[in-house]
PDB file of N, CA and C in Angstrom:
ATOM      1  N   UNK A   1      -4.853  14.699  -3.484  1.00  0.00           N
ATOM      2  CA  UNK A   1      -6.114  14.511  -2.788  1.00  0.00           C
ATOM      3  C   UNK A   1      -5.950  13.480  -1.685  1.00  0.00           C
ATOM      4  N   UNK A   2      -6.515  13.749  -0.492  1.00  0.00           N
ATOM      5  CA  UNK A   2      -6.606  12.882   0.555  1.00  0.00           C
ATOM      6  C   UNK A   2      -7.870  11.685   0.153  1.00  0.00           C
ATOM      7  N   UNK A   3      -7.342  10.399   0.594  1.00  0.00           N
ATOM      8  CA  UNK A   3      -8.731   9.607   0.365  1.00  0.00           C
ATOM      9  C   UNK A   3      -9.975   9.615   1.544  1.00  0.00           C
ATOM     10  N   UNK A   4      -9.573  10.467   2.249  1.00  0.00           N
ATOM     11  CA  UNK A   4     -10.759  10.738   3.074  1.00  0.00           C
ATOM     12  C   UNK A   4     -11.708  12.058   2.739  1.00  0.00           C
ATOM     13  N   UNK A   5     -11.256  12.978   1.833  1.00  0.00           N
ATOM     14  CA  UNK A   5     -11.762  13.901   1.315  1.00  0.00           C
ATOM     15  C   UNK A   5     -12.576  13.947   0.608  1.00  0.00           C
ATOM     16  N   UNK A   6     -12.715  12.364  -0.236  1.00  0.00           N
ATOM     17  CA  UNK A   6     -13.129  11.888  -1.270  1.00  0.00           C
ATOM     18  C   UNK A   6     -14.479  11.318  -1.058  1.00  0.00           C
ATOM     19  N   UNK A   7     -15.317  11.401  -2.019  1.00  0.00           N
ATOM     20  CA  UNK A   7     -16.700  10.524  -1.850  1.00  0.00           C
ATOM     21  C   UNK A   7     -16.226   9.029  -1.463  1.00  0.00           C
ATOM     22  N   UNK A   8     -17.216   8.196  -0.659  1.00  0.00           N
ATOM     23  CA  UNK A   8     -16.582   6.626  -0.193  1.00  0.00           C
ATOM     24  C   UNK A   8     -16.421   5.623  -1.194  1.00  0.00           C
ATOM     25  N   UNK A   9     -17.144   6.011  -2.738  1.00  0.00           N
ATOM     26  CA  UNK A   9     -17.206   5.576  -3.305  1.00  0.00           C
ATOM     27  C   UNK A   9     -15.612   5.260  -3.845  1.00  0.00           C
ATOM     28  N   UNK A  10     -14.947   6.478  -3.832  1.00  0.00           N
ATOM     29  CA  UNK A  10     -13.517   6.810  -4.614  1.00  0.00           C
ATOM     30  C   UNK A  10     -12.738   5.826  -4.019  1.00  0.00           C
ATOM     31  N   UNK A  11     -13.167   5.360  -2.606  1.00  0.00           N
ATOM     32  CA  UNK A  11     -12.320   4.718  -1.659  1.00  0.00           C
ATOM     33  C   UNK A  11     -11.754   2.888  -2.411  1.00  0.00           C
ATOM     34  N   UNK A  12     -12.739   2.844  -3.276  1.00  0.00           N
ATOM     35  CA  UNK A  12     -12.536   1.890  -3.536  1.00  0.00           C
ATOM     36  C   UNK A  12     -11.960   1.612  -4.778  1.00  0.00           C
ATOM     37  N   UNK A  13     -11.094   2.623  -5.332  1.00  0.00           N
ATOM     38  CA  UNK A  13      -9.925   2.986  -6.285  1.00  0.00           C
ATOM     39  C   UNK A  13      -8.626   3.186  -5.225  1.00  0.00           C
ATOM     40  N   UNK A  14      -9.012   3.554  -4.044  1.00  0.00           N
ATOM     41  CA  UNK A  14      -7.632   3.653  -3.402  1.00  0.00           C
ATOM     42  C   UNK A  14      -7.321   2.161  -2.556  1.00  0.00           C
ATOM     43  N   UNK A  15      -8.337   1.131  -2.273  1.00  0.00           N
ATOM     44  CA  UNK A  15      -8.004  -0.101  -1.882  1.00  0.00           C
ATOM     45  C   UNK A  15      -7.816  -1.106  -3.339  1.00  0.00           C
ATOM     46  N   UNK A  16      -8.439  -0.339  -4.707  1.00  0.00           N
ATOM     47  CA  UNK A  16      -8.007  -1.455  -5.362  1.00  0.00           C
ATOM     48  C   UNK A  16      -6.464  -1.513  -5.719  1.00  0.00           C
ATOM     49  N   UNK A  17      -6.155  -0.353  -5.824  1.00  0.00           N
ATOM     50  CA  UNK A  17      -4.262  -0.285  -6.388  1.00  0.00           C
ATOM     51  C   UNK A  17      -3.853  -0.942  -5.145  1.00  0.00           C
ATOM     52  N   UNK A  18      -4.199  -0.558  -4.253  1.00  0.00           N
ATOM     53  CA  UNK A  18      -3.029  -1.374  -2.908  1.00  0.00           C
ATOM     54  C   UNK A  18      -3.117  -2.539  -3.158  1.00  0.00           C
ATOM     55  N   UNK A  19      -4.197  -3.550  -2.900  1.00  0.00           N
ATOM     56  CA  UNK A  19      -4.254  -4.606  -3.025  1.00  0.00           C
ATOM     57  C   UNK A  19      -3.724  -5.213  -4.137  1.00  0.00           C
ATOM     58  N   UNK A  20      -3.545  -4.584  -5.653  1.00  0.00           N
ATOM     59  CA  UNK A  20      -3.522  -4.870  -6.818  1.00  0.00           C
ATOM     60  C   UNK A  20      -2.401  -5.115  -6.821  1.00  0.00           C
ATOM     61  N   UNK A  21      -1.377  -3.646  -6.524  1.00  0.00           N
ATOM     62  CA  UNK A  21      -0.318  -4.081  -5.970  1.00  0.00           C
ATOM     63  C   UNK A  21       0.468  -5.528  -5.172  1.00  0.00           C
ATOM     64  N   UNK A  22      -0.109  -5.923  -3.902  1.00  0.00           N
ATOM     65  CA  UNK A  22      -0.729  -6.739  -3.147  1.00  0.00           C
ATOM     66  C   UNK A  22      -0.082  -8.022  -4.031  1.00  0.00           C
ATOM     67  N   UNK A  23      -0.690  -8.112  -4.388  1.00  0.00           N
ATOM     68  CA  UNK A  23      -1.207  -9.115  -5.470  1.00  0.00           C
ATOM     69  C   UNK A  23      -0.241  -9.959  -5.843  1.00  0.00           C
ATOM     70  N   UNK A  24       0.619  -9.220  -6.460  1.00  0.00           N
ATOM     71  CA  UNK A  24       2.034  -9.490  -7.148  1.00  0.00           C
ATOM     72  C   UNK A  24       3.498  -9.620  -6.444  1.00  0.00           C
ATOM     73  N   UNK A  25       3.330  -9.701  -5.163  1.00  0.00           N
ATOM     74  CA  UNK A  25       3.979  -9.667  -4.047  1.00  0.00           C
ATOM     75  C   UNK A  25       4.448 -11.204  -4.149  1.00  0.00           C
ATOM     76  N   UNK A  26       5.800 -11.884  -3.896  1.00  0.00           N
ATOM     77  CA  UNK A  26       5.640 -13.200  -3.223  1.00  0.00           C
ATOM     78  C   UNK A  26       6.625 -13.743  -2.058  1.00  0.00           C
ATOM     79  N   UNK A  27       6.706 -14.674  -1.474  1.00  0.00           N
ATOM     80  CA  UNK A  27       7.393 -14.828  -0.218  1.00  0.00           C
ATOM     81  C   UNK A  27       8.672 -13.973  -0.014  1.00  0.00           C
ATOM     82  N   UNK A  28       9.426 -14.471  -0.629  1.00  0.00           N
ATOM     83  CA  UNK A  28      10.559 -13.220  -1.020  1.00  0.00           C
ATOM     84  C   UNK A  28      10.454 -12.017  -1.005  1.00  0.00           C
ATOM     85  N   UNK A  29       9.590 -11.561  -1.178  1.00  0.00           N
ATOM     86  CA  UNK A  29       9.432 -10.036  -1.032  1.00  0.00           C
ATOM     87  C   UNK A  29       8.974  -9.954   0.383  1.00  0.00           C
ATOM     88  N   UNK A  30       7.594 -10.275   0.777  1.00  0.00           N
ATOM     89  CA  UNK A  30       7.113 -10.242   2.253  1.00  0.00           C
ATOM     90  C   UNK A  30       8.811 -10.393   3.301  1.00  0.00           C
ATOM     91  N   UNK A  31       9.329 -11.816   3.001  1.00  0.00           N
ATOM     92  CA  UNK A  31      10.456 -11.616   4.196  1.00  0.00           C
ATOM     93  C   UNK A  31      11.532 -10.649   3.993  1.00  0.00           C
ATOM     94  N   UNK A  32      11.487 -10.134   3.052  1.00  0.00           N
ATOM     95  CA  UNK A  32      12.780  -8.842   2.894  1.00  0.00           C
ATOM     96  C   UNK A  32      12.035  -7.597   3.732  1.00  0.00           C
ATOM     97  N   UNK A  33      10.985  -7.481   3.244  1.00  0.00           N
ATOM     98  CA  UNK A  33       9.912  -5.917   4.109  1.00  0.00           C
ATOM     99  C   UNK A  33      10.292  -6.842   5.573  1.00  0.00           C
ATOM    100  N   UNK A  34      10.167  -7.939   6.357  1.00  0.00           N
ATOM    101  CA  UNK A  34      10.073  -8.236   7.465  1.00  0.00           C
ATOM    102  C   UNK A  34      11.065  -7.968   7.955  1.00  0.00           C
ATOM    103  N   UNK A  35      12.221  -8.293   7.087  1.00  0.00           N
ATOM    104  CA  UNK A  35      13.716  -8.252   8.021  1.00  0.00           C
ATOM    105  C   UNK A  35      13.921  -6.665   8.416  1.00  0.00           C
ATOM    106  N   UNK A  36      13.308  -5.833   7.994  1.00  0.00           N
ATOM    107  CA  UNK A  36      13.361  -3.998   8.022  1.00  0.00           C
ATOM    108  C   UNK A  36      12.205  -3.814   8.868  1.00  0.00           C
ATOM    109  N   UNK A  37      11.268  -4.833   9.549  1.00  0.00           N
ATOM    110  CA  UNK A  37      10.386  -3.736  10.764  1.00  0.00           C
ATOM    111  C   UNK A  37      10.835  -4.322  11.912  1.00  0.00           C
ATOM    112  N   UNK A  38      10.443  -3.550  12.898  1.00  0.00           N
ATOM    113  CA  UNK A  38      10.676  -3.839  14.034  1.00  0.00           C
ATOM    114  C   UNK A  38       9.881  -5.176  14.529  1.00  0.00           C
ATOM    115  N   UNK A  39      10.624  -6.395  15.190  1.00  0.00           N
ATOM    116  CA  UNK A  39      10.267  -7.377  15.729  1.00  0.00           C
ATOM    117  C   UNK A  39       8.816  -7.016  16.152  1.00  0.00           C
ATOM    118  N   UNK A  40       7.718  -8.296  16.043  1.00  0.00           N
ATOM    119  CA  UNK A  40       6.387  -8.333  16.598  1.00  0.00           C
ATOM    120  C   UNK A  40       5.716  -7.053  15.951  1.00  0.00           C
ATOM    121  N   UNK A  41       6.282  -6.357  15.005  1.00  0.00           N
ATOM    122  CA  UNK A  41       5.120  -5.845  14.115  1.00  0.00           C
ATOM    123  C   UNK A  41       3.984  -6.216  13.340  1.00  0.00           C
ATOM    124  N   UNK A  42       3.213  -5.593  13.206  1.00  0.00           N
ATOM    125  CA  UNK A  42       2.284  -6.373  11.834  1.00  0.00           C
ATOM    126  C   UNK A  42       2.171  -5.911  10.702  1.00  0.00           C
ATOM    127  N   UNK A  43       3.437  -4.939  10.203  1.00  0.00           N
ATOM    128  CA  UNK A  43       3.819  -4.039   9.096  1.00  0.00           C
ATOM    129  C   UNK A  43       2.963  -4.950   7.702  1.00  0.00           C
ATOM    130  N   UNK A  44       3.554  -5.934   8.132  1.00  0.00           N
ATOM    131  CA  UNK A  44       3.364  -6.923   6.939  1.00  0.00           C
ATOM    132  C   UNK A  44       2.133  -7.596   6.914  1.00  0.00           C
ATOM    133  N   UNK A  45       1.562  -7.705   7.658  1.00  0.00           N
ATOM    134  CA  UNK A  45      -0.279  -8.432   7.396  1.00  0.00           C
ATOM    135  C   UNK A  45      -1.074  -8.082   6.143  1.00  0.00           C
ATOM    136  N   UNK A  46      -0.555  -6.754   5.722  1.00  0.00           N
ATOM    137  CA  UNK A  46      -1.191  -6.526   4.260  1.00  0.00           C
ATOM    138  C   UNK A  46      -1.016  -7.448   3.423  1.00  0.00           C
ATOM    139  N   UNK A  47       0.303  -7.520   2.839  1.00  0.00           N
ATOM    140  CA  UNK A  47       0.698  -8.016   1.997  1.00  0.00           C
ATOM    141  C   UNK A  47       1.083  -9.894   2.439  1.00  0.00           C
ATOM    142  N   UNK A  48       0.760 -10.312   3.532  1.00  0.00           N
ATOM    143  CA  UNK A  48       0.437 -11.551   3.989  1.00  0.00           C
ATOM    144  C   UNK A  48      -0.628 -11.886   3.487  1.00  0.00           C
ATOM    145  N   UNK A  49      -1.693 -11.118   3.568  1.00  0.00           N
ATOM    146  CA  UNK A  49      -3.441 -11.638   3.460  1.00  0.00           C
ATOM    147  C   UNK A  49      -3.416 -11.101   2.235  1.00  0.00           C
ATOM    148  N   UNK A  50      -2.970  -9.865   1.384  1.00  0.00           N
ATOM    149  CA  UNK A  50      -3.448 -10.071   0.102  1.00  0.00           C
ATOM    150  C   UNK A  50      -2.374 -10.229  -1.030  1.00  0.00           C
ATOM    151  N   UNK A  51      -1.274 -10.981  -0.990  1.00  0.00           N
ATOM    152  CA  UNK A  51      -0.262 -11.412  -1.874  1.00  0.00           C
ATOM    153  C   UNK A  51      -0.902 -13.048  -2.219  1.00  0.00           C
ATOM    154  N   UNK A  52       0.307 -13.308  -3.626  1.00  0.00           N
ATOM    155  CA  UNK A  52      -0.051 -14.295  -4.071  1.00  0.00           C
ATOM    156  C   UNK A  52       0.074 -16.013  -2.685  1.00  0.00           C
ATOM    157  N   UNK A  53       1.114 -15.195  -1.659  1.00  0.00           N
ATOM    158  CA  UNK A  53       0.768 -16.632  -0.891  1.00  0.00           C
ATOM    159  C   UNK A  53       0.043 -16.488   0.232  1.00  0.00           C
ATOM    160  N   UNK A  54      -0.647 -15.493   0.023  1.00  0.00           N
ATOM    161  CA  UNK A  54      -2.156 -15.375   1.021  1.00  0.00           C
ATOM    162  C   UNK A  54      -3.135 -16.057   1.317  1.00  0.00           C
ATOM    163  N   UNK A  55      -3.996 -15.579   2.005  1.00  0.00           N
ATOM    164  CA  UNK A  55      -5.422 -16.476   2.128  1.00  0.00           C
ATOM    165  C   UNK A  55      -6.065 -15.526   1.915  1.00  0.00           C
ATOM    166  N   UNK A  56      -6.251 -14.553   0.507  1.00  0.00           N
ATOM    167  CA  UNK A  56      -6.979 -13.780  -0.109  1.00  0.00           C
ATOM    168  C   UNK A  56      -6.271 -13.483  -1.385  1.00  0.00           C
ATOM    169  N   UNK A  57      -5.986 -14.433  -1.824  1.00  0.00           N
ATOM    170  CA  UNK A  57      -5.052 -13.973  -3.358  1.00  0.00           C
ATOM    171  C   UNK A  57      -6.716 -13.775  -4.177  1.00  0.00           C
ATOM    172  N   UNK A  58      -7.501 -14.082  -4.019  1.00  0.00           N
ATOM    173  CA  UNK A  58      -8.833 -14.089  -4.675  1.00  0.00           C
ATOM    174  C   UNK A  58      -9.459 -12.633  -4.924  1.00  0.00           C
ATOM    175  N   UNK A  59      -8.376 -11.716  -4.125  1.00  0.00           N
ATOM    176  CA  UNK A  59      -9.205 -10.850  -3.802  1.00  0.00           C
ATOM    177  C   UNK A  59      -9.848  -9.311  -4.910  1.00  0.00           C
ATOM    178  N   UNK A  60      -8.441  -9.339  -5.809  1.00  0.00           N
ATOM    179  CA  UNK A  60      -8.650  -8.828  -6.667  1.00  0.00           C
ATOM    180  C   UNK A  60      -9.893  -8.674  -7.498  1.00  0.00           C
ATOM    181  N   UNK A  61      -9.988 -10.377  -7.841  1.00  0.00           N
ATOM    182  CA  UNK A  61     -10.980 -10.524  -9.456  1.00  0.00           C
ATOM    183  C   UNK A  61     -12.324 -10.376  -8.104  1.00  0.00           C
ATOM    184  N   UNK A  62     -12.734 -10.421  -7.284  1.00  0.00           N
ATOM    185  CA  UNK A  62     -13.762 -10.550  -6.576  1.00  0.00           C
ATOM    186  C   UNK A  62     -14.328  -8.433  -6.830  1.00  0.00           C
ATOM    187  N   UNK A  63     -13.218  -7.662  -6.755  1.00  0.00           N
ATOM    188  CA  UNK A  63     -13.311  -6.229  -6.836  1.00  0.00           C
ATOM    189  C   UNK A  63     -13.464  -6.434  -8.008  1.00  0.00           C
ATOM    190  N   UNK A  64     -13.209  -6.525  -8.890  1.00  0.00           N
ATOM    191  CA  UNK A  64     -13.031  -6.567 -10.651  1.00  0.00           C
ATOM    192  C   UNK A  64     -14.421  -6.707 -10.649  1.00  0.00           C
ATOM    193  N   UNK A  65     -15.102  -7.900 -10.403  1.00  0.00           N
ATOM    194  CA  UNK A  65     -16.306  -8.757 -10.888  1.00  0.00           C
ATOM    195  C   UNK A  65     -17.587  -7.158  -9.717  1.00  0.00           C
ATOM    196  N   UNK A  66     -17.095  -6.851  -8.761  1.00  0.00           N
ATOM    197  CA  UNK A  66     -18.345  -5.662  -7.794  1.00  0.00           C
ATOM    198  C   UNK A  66     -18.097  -4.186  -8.939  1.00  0.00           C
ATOM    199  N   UNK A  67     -17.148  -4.151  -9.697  1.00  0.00           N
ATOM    200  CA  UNK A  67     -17.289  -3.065 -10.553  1.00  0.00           C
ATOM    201  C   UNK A  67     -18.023  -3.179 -11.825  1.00  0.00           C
ATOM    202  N   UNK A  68     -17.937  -4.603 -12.248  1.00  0.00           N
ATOM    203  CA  UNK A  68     -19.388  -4.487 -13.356  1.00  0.00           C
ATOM    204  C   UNK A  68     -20.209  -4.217 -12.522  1.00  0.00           C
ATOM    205  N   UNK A  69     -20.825  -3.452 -11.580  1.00  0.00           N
ATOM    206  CA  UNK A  69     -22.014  -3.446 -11.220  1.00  0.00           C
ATOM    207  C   UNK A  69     -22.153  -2.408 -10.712  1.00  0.00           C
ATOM    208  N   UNK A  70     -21.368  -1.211 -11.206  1.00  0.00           N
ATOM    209  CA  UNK A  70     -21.053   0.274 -10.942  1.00  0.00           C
ATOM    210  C   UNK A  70     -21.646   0.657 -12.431  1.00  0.00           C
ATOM    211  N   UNK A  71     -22.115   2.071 -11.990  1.00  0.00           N
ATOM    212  CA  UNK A  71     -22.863   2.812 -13.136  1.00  0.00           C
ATOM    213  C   UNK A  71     -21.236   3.455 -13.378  1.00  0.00           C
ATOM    214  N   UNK A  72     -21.393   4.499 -14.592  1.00  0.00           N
ATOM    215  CA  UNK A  72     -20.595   5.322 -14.873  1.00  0.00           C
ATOM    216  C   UNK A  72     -19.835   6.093 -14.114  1.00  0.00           C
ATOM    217  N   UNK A  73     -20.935   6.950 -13.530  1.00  0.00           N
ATOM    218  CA  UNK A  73     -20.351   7.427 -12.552  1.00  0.00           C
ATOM    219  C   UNK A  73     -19.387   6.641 -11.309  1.00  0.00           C
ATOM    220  N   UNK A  74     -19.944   6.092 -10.953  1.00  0.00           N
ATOM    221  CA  UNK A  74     -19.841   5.411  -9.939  1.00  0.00           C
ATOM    222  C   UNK A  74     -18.152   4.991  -9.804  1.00  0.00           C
ATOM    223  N   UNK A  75     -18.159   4.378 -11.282  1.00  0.00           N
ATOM    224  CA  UNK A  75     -16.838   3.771 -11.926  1.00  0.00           C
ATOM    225  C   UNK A  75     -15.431   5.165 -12.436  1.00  0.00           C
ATOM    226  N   UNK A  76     -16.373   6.138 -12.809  1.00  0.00           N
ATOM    227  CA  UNK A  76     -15.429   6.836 -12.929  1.00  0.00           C
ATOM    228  C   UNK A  76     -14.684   7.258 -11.721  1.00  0.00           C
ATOM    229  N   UNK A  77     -15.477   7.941 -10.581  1.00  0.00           N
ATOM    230  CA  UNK A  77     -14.851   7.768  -9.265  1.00  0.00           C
ATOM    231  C   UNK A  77     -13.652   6.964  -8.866  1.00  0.00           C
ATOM    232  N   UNK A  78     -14.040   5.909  -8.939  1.00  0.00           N
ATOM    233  CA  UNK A  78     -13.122   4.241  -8.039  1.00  0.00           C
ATOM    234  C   UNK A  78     -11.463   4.700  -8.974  1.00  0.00           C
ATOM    235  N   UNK A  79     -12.258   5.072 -10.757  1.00  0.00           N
ATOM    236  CA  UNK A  79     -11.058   5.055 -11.491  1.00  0.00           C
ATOM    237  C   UNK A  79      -9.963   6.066 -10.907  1.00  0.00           C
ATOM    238  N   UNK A  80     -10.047   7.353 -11.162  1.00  0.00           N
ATOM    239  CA  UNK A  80     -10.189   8.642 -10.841  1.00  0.00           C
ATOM    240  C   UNK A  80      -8.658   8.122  -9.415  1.00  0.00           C
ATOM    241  N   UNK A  81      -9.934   8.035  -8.366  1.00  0.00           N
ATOM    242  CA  UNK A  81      -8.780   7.438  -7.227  1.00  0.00           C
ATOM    243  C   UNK A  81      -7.704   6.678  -7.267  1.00  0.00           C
ATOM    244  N   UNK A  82      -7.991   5.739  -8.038  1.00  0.00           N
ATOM    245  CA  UNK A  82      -6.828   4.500  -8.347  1.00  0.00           C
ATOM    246  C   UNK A  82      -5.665   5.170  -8.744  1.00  0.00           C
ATOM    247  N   UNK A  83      -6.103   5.849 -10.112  1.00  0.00           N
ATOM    248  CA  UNK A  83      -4.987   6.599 -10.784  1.00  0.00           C
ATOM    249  C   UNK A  83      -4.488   7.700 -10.206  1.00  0.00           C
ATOM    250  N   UNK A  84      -5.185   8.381  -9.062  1.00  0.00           N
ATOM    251  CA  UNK A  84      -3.878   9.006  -7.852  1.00  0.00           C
ATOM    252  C   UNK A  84      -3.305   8.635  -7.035  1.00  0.00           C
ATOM    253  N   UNK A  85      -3.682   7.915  -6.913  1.00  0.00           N
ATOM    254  CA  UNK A  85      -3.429   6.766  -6.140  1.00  0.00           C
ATOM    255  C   UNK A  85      -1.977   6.351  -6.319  1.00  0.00           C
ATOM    256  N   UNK A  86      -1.721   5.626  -7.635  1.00  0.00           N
ATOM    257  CA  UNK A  86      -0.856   4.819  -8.546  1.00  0.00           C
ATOM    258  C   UNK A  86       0.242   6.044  -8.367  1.00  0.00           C
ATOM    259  N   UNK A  87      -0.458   7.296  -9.052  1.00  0.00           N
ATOM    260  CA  UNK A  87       1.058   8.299  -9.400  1.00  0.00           C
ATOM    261  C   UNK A  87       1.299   8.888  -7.789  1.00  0.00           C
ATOM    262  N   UNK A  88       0.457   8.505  -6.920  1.00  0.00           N
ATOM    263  CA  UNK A  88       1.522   9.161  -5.621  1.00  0.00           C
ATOM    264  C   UNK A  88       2.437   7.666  -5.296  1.00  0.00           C
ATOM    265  N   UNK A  89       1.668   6.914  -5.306  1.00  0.00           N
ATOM    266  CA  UNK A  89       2.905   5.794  -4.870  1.00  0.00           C
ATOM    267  C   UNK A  89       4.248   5.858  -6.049  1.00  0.00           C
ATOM    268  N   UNK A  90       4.060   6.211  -7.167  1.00  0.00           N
ATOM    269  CA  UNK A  90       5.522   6.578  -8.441  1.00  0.00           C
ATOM    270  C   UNK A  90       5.726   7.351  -7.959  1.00  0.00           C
ATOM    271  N   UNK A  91       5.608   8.292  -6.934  1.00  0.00           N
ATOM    272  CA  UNK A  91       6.316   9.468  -6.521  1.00  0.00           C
ATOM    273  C   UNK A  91       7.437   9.342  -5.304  1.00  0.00           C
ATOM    274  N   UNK A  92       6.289   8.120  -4.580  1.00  0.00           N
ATOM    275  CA  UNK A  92       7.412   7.971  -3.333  1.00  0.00           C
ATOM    276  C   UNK A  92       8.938   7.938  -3.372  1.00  0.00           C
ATOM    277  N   UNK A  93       9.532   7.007  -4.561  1.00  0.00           N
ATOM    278  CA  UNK A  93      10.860   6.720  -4.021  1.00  0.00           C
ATOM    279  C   UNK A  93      11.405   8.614  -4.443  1.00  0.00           C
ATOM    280  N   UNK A  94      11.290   9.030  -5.337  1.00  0.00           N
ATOM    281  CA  UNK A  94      11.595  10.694  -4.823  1.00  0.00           C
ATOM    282  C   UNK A  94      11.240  11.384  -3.588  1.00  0.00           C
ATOM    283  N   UNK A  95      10.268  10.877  -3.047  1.00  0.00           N
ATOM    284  CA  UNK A  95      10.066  11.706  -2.174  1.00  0.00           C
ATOM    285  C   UNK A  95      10.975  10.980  -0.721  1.00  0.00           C
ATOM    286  N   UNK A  96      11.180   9.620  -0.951  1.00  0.00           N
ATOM    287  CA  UNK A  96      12.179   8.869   0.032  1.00  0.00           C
ATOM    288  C   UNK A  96      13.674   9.380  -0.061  1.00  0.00           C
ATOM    289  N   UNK A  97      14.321   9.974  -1.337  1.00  0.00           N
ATOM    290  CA  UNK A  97      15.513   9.936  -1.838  1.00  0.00           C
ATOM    291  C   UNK A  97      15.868  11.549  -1.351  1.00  0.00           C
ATOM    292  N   UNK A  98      14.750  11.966  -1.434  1.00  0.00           N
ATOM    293  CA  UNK A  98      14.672  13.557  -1.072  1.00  0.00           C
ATOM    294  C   UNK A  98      15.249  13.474   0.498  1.00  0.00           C
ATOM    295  N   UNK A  99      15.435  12.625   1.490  1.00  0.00           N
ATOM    296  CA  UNK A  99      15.774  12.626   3.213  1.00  0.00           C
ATOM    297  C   UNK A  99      16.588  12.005   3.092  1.00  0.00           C
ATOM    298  N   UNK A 100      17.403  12.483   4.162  1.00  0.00           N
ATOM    299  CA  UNK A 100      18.466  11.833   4.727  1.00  0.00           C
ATOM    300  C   UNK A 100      18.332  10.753   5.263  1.00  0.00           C
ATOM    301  N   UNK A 101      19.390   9.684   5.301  1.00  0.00           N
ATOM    302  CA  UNK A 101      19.070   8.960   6.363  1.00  0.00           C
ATOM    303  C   UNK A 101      19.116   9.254   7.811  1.00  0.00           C
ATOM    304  N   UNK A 102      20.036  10.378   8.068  1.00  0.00           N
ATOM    305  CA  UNK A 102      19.452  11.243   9.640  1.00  0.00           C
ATOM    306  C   UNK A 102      17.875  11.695   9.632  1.00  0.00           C
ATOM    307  N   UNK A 103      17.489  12.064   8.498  1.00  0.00           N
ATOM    308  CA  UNK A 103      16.119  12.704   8.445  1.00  0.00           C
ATOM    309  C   UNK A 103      15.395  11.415   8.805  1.00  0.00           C
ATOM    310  N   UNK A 104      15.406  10.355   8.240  1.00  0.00           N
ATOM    311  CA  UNK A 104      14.561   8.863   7.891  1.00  0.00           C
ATOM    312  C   UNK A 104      14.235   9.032   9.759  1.00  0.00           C
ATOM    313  N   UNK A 105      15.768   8.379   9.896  1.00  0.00           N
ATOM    314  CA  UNK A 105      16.236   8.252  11.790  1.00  0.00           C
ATOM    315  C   UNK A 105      15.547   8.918  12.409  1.00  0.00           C
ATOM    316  N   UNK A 106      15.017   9.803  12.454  1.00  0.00           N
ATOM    317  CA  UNK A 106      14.805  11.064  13.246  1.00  0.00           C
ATOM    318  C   UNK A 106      13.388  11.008  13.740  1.00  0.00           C
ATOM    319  N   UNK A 107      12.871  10.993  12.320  1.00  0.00           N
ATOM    320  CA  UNK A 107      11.161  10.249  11.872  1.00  0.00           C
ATOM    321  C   UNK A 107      10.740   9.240  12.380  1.00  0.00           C
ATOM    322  N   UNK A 108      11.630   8.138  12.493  1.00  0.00           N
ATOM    323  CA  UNK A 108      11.088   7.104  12.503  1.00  0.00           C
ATOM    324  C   UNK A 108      11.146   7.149  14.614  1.00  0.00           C
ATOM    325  N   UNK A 109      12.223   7.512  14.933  1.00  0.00           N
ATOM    326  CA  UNK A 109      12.001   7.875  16.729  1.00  0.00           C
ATOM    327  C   UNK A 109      11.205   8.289  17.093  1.00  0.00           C
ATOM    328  N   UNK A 110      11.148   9.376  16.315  1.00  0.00           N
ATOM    329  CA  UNK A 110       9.806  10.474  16.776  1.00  0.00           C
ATOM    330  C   UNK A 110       8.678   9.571  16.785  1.00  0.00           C
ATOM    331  N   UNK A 111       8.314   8.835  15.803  1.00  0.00           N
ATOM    332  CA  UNK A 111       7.377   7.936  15.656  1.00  0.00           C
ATOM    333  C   UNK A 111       7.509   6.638  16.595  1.00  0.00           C
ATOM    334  N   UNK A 112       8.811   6.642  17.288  1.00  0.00           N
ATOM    335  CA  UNK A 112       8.368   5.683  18.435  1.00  0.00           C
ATOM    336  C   UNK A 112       8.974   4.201  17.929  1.00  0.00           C
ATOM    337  N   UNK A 113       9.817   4.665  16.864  1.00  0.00           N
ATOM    338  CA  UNK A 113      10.102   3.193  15.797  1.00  0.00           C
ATOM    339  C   UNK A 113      11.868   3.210  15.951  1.00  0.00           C
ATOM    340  N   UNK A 114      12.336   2.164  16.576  1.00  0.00           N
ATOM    341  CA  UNK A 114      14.210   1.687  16.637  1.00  0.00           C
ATOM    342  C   UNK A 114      13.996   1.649  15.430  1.00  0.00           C
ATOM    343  N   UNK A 115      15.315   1.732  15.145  1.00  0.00           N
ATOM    344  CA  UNK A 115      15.984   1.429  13.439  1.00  0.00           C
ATOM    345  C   UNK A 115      17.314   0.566  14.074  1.00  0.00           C
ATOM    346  N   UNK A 116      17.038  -1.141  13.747  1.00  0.00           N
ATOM    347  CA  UNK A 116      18.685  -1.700  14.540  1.00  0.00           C
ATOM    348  C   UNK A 116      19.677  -0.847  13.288  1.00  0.00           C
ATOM    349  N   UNK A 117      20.496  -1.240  13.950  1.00  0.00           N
ATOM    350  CA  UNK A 117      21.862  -0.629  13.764  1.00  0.00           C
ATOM    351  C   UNK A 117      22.808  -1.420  12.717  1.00  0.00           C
ATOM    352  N   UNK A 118      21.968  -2.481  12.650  1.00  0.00           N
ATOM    353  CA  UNK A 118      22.984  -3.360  11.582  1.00  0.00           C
ATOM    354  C   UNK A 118      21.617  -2.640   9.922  1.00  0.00           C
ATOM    355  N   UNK A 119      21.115  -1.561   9.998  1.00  0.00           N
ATOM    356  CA  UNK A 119      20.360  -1.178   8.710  1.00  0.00           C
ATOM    357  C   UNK A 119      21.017   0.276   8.354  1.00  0.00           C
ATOM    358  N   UNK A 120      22.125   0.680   9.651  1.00  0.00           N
ATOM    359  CA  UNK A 120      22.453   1.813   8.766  1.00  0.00           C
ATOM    360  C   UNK A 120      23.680   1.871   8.019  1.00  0.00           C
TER     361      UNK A 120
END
């Protein structure tokens, strides 16, 4: 399922796994994703603003605490999303392992994105 397909409600099962994710992130991780984008990106602002050395590590329990205040429905939705959410991101590294790194290369030009040369 696309999360735009979805009632807006669902949307907020597909920002809680990211962030949740997010979450558990720490410096070490952020500068390893940095050393792999291209200079003056902002690949990484996600996980800047919502990892543990953010200026939104709060951000989680703040979603936690707006879902007591979801009916059933409401909640089943957010759930619903999360948890496709969760199993497409367990899917990725198959679906990464599935391309070449000519394929990766290829993608990532087309898209307008160098890959330096000291990553292949």
């Amino acid at each position: 399922d696309d999360v735009e397909s979805r009632p807006p409600m669902a949307r907020l099962g597909f920002s809680y796994c990211l962030v949740r994710m997010a979450a558990e992130r720490d410096d070490a991780f952020i500068h390893a994703v940095e050393a792999i984008c291209p200079p003056q990106s902002k690949a990484c602002r996600f996980l800047k603003v919502h990892s543990n050395v953010g200026s939104d590590g709060g951000h989680v329990h703040e979603q936690l605490s707006f879902f007591e205040s979801l009916t059933g429905e409401e909640l089943a939705l957010v759930t619903s999303a999360a948890y496709d959410t969760a199993q497409l991101l367990a899917r990725q590294p198959l679906t990464d392992e599935a391309l070449s790194d000519e394929e990766i290369d290829r993608r990532l030009r087309r898209a307008g994105i160098e890959v330096p040369q000291s990553l292949h």
